[in-house]
Protein backbone atom coordinates (compact mmCIF):
# COMPACT_ATOMS: atom_id res chain seq x y z
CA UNK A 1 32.02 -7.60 9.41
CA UNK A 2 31.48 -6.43 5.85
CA UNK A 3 27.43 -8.28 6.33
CA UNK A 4 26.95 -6.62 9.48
CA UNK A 5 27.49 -3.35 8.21
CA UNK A 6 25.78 -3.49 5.27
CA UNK A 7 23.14 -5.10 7.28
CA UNK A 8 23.27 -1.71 9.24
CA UNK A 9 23.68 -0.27 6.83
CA UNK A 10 19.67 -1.03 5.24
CA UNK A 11 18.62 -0.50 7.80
CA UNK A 12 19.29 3.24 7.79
CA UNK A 13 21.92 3.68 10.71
CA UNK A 14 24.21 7.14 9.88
CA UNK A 15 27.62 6.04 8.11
CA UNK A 16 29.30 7.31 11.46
CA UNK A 17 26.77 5.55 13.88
CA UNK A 18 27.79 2.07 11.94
CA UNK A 19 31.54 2.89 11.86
CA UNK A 20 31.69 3.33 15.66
CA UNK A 21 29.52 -0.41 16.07
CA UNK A 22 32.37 -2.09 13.76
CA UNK A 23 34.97 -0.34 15.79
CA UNK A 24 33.10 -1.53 18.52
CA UNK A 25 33.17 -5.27 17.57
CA UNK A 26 36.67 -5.11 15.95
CA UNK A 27 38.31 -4.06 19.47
CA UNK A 28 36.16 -6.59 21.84
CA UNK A 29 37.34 -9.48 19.29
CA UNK A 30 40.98 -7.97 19.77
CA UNK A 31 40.66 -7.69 23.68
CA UNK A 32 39.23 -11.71 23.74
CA UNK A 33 42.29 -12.57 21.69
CA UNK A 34 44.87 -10.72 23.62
CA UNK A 35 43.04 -11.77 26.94
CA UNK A 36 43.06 -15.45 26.60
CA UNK A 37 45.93 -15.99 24.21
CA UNK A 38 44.48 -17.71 21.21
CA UNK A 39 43.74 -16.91 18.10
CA UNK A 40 40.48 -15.55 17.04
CA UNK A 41 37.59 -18.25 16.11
CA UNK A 42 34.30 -17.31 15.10
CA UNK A 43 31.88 -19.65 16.92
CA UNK A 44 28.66 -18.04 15.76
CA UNK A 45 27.17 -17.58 12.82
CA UNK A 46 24.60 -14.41 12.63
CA UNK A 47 21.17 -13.98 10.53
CA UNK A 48 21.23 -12.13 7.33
């Protein structure tokens, strides 16, 4: 998460405007968890 907003960041996105795309993230990852009942597993692996 830290990459991704930096990454955002750079790119010139408002503080606020990246917050709210972490949050974003952060609460689908939580949902998928909760959802299927397993534990979070990062299958991808983004560009820097």
């Amino acid at each position: 998460m830290k990459e991704y907003y930096e990454r955002k960041r750079k790119e010139g996105k408002a503080y606020g405007v990246v917050l709210n795309a972490v949050k974003f993230k952060l609460v689908g990852r939580m949902f998928a968890v909760v959802k299927r009942g397993t534990p979070f597993v990062e299958l991808m692996t983004y560009k820097k």
